[in-house]
C-alpha atoms as a PDB file:
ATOM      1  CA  UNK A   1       0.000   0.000   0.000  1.00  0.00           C
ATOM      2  CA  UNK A   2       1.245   3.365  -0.865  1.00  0.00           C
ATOM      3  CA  UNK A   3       1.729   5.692   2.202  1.00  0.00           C
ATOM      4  CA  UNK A   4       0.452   9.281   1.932  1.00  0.00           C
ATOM      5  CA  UNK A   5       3.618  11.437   1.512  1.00  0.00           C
ATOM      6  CA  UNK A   6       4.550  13.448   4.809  1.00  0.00           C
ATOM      7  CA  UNK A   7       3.587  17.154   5.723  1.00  0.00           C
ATOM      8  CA  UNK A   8       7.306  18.614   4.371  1.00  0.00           C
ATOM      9  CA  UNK A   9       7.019  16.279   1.302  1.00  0.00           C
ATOM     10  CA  UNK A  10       4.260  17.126  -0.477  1.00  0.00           C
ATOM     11  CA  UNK A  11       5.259  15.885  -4.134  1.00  0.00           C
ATOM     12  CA  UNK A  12       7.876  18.849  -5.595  1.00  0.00           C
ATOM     13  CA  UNK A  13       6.845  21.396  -3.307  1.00  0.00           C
ATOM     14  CA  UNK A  14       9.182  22.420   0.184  1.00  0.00           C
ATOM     15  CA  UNK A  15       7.080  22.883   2.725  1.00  0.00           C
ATOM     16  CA  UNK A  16       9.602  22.857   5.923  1.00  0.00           C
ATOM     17  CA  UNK A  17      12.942  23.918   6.765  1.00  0.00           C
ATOM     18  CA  UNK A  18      14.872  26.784   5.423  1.00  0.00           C
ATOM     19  CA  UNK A  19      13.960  28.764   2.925  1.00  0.00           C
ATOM     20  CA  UNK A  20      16.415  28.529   0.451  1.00  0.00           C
ATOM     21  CA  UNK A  21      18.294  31.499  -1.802  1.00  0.00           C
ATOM     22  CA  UNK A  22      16.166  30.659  -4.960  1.00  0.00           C
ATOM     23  CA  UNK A  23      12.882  30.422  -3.058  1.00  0.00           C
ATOM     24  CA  UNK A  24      12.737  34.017  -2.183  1.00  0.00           C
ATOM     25  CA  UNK A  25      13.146  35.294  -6.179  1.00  0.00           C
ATOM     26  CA  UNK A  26      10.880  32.584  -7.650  1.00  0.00           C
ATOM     27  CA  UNK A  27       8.597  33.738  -4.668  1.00  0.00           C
ATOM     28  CA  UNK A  28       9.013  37.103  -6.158  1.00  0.00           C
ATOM     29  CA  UNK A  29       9.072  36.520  -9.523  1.00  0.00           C
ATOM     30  CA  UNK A  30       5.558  34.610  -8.868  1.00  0.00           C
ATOM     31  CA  UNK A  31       4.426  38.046  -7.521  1.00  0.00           C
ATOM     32  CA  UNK A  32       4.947  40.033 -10.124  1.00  0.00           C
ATOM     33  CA  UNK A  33       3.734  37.858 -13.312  1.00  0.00           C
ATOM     34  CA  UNK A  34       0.618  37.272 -10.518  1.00  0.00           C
ATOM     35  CA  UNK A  35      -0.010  40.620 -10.387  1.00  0.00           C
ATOM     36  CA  UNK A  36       0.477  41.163 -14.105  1.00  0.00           C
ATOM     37  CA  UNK A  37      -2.005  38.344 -14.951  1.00  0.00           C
ATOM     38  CA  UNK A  38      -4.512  39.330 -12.681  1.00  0.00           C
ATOM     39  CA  UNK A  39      -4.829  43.174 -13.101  1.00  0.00           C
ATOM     40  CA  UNK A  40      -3.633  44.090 -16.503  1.00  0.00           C
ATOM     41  CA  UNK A  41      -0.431  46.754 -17.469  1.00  0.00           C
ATOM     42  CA  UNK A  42       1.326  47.955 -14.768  1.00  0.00           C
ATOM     43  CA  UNK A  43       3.782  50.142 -14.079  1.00  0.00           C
ATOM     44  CA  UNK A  44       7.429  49.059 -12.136  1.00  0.00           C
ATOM     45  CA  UNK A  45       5.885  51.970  -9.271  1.00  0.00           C
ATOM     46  CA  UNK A  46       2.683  49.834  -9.740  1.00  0.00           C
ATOM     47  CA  UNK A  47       4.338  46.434  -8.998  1.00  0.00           C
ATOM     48  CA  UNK A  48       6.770  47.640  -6.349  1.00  0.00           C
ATOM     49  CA  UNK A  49       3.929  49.559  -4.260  1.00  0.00           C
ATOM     50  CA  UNK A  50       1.225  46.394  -4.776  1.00  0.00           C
ATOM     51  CA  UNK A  51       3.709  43.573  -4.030  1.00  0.00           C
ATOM     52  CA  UNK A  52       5.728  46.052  -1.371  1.00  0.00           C
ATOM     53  CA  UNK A  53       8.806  44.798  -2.577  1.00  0.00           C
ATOM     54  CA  UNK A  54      11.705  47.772  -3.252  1.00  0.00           C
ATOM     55  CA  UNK A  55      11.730  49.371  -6.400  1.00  0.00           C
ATOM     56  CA  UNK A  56      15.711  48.027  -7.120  1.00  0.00           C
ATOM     57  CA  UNK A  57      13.677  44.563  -6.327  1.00  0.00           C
ATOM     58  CA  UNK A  58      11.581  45.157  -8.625  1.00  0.00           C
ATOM     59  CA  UNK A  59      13.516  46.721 -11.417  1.00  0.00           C
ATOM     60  CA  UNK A  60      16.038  43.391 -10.987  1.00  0.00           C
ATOM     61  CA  UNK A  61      12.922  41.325 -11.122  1.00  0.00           C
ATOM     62  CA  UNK A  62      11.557  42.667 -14.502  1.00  0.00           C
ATOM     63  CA  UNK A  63      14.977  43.192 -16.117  1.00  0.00           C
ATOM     64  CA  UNK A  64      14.933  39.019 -15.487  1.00  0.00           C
ATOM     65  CA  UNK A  65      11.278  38.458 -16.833  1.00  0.00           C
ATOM     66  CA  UNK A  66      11.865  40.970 -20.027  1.00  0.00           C
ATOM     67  CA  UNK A  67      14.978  38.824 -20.623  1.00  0.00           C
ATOM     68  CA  UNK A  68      13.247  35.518 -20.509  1.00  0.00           C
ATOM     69  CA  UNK A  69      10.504  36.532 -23.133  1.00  0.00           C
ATOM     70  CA  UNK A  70       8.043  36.877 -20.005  1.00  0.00           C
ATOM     71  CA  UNK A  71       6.948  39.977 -19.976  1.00  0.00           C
ATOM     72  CA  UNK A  72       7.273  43.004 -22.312  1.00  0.00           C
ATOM     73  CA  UNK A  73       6.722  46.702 -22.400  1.00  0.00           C
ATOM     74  CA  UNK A  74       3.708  48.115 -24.263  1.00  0.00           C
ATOM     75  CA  UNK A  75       4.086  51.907 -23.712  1.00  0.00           C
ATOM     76  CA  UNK A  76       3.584  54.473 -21.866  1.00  0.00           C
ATOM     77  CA  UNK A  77       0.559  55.588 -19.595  1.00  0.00           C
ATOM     78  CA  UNK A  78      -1.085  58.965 -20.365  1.00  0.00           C
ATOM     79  CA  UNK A  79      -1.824  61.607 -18.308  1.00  0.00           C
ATOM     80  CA  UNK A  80      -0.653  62.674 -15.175  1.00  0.00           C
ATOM     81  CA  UNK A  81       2.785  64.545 -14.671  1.00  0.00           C
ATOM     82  CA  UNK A  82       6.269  64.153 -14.992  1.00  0.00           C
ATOM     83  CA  UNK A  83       7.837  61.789 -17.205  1.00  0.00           C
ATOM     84  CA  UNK A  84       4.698  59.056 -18.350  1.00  0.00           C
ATOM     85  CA  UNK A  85       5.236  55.583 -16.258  1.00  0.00           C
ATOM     86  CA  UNK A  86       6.570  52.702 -18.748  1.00  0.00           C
ATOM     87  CA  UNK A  87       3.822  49.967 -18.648  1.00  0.00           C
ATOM     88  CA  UNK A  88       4.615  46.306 -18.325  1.00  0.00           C
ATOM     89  CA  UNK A  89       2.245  43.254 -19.394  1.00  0.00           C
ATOM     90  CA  UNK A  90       2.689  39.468 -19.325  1.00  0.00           C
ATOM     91  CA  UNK A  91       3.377  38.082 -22.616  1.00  0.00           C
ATOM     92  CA  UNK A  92       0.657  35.196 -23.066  1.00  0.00           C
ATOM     93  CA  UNK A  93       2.189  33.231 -25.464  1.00  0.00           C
ATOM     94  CA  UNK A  94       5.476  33.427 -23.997  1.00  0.00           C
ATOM     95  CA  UNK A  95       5.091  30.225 -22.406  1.00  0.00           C
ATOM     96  CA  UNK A  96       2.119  26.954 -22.698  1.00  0.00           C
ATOM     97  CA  UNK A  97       0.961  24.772 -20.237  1.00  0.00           C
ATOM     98  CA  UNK A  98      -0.105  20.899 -21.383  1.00  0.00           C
ATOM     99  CA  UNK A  99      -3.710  19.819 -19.409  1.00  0.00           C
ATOM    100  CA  UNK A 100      -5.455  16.904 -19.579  1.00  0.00           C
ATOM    101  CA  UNK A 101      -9.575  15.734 -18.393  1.00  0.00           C
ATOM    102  CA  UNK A 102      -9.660  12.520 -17.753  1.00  0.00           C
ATOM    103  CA  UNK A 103     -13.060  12.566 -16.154  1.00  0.00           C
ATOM    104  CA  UNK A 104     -15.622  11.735 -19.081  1.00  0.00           C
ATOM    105  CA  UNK A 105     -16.467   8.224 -19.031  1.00  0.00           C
ATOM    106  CA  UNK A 106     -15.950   7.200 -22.952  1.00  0.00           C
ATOM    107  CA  UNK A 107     -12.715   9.806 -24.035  1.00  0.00           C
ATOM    108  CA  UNK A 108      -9.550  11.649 -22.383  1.00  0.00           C
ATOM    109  CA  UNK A 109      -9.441  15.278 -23.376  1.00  0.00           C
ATOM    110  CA  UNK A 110      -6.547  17.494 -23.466  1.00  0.00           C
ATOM    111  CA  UNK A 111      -5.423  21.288 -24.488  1.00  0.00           C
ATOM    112  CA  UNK A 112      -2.631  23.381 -24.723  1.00  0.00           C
ATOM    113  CA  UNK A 113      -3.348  26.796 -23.059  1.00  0.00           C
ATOM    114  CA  UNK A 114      -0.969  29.681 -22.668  1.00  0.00           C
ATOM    115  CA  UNK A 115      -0.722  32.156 -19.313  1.00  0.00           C
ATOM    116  CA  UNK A 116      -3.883  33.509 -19.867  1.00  0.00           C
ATOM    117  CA  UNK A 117      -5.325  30.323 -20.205  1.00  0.00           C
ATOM    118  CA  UNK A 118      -6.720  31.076 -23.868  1.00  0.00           C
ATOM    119  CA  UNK A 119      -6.373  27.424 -25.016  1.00  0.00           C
ATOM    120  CA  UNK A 120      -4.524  27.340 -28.403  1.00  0.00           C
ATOM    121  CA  UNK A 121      -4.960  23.440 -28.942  1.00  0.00           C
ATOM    122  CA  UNK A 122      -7.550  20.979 -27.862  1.00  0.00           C
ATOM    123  CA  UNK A 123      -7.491  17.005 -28.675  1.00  0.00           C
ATOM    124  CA  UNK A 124      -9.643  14.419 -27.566  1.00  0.00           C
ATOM    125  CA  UNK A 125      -9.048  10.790 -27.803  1.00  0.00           C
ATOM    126  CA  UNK A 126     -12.142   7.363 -27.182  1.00  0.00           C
ATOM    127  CA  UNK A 127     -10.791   5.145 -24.250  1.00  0.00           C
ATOM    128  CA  UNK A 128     -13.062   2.044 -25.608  1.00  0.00           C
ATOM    129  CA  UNK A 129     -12.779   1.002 -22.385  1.00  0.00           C
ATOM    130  CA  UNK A 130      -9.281   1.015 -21.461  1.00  0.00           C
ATOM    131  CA  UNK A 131      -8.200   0.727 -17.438  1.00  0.00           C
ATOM    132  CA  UNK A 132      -5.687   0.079 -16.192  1.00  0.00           C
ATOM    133  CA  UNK A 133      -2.129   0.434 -17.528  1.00  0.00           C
ATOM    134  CA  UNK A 134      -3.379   0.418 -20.864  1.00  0.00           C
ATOM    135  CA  UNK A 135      -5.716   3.799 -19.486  1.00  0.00           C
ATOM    136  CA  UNK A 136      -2.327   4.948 -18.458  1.00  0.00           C
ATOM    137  CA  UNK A 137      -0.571   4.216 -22.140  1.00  0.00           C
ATOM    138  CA  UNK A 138      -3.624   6.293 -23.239  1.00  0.00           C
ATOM    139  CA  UNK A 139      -2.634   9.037 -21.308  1.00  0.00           C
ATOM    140  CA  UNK A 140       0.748   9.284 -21.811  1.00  0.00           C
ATOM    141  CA  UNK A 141       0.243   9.150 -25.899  1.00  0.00           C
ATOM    142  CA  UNK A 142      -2.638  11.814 -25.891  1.00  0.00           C
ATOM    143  CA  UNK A 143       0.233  14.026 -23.438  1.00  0.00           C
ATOM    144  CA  UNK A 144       2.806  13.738 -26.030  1.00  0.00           C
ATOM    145  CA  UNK A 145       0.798  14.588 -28.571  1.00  0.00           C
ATOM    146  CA  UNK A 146      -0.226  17.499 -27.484  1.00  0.00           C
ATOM    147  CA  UNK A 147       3.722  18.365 -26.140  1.00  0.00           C
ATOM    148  CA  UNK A 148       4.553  17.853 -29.988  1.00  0.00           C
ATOM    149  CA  UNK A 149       1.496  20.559 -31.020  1.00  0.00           C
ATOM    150  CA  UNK A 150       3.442  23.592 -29.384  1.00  0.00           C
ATOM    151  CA  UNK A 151       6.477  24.938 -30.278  1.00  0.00           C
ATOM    152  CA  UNK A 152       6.827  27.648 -27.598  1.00  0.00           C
ATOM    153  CA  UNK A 153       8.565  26.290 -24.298  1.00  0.00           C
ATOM    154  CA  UNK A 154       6.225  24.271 -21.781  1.00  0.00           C
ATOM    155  CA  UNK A 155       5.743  25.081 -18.125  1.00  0.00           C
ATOM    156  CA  UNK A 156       4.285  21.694 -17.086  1.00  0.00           C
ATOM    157  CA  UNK A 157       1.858  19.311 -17.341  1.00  0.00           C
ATOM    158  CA  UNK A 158      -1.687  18.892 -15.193  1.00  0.00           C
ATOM    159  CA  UNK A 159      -4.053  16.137 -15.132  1.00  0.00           C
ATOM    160  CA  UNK A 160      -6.914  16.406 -13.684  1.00  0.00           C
ATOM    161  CA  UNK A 161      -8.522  13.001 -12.758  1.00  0.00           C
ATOM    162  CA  UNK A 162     -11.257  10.782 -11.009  1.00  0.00           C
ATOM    163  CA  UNK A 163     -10.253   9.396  -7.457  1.00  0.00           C
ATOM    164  CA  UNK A 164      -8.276   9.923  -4.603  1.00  0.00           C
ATOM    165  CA  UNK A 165      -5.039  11.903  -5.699  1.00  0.00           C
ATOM    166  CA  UNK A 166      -2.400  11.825  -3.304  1.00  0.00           C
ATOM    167  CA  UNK A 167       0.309  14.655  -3.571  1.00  0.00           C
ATOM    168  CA  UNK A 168       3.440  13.308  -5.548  1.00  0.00           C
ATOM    169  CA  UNK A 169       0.493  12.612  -8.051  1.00  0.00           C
ATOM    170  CA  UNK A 170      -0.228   8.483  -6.665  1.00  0.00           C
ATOM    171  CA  UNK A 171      -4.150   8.049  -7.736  1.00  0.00           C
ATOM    172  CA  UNK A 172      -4.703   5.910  -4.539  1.00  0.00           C
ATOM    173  CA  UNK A 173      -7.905   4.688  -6.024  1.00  0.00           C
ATOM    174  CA  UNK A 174      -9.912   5.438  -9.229  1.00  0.00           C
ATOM    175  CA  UNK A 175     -12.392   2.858  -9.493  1.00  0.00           C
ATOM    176  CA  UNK A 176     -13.692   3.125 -13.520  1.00  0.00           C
ATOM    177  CA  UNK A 177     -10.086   3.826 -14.774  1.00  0.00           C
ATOM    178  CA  UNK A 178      -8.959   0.536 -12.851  1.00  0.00           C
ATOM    179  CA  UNK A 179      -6.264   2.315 -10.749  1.00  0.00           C
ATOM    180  CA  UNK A 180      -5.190   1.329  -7.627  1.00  0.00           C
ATOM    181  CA  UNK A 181      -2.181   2.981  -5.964  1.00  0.00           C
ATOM    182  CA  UNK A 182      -1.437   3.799  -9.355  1.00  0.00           C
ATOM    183  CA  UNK A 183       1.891   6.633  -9.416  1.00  0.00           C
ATOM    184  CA  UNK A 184       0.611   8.135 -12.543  1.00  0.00           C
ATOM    185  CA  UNK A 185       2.433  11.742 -11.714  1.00  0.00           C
ATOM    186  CA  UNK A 186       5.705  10.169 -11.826  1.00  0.00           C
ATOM    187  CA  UNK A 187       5.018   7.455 -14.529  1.00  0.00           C
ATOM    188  CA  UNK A 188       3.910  10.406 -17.045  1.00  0.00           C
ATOM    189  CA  UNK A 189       7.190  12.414 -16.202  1.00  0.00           C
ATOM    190  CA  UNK A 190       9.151   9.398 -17.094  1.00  0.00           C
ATOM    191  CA  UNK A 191       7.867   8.406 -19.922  1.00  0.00           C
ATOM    192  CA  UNK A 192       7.704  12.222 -21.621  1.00  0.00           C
ATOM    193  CA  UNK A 193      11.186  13.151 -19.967  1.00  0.00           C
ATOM    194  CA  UNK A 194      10.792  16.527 -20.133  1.00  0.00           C
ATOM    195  CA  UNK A 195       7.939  19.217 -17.979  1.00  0.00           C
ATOM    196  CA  UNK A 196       7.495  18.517 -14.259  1.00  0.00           C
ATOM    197  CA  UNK A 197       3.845  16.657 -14.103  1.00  0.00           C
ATOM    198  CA  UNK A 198       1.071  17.473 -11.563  1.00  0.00           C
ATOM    199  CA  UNK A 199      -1.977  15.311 -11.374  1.00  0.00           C
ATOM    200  CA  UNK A 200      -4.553  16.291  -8.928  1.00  0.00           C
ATOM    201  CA  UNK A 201      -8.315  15.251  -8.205  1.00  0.00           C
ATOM    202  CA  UNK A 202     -10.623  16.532 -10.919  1.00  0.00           C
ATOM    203  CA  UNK A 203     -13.087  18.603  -9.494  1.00  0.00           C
ATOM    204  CA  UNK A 204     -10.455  20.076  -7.629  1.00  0.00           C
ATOM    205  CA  UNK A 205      -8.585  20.672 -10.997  1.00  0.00           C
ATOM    206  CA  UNK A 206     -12.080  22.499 -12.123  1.00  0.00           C
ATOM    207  CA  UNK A 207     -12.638  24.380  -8.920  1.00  0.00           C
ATOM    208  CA  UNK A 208      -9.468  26.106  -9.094  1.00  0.00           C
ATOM    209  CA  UNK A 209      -9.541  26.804 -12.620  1.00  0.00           C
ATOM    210  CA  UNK A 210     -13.105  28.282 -12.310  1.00  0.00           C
ATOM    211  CA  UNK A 211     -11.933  30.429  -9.330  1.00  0.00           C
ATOM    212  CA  UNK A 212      -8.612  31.724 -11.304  1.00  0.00           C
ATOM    213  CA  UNK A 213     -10.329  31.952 -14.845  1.00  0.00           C
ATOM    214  CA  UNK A 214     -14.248  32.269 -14.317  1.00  0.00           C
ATOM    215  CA  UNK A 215     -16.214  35.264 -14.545  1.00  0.00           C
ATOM    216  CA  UNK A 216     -17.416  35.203 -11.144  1.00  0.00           C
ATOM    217  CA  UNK A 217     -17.033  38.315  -9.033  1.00  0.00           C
ATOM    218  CA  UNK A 218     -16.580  36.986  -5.487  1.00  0.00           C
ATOM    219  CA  UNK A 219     -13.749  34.763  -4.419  1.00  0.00           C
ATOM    220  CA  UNK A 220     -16.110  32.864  -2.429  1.00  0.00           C
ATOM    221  CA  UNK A 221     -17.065  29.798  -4.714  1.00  0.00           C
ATOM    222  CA  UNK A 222     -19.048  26.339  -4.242  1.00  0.00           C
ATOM    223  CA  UNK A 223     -18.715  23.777  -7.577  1.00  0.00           C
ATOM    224  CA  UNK A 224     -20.586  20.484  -7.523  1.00  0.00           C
ATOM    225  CA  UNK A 225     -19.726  17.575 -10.582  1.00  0.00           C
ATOM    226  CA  UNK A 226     -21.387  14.780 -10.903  1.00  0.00           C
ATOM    227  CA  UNK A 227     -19.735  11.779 -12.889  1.00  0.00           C
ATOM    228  CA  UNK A 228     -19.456   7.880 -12.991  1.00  0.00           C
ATOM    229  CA  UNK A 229     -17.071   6.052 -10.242  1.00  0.00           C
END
């Protein structure tokens, strides 16, 4: 029986000990695309006074994302006085994320979406009943399909699926798809040797992506799916 990975090992993720000198800019650098993503053009003054990091922070931080293709200026903002504020905007096709459904009952779907989460590519392919490893072949063919769609580089890989999902990616137990203890997370990044791979429980998959992406306008948020298993 697989054993539910510890408190301070949950899958890639550090959750104990010392933080670490790259945590702290990744941290940072998370802040900044966040706040790019989620509220439009900004200025460095912008970023630097919503994140409260210090503008030499900041300027460091950007002069890293412009480099890596992340983020680019798009003018200047009018009005106002003194010299007009540069603005800076996240880049959406700078970077694609692979994601897969593997909740309907007769097909796995997948998609390639970019940071916006505009998806760019969408393929579907019949399970005729597969479960099993041969479910898991399945997967891993549809995910490397897609991989081979996008030529712009790819952040990672998610999989949303039926069951019990423990962190590290181990469906514990998924009952229709014939998977028991079944370390699909790290079977997938083996076999496609390339993005990290995070599989987590479906409707948490689609609860998360309705809070980030959905039109809603309050962060609280209740979603109820009803499937087979």
């Amino acid at each position: 029986m697989v054993t539910p990975p510890t408190a301070a090992t949950h899958g890639a993720f550090r959750t104990g000990g010392k933080a670490l000198p790259g945590d702290a800019r990744r941290h940072n650098r998370g802040l900044v695309l966040g706040r790019l993503l989620r509220h439009g053009p900004q200025s460095r003054a912008d970023l630097a006074r919503a994140t409260r990091l210090t503008a030499p922070t900041i300027s460091a931080l950007v002069a890293d994302l412009l480099d890596d293709g992340l983020v680019a200026e798009r003018g200047r903002r009018a009005g106002g006085t003194g010299k007009p504020a540069t603005l800076l905007e996240v880049v959406p096709d700078a970077r694609h994320v692979v994601c897969l459904d593997l909740s309907d009952h007769g097909r796995f779907v997948g998609g390639v979406v970019d940071l916006t989460g505009r998806v760019t590519e969408r393929r579907a392919v019949a399970r005729d009943g597969r479960t099993g490893a041969a479910a898991g072949a399945l997967v891993a063919e549809l995910t490397a399909d897609l991989l081979a769609s996008t030529d712009r580089p790819v952040l990672g890989v998610g999989v949303g699926t039926p069951g019990i999902v423990y962190p590290g990616g181990v469906v514990q137990e998924a009952s229709n798809l014939g998977w028991h203890h079944a370390p699909l997370g790290e079977e997938l990044a083996t076999a496609l040797g390339g993005p990290p791979v995070h599989v987590v429980n479906d409707a948490n998959a689609a609860v998360l992506g309705e809070l980030r992406f959905g039109a809603h306008p309050s962060p609280n948020l209740l979603l109820i799916k009803v499937g087979l298993g």
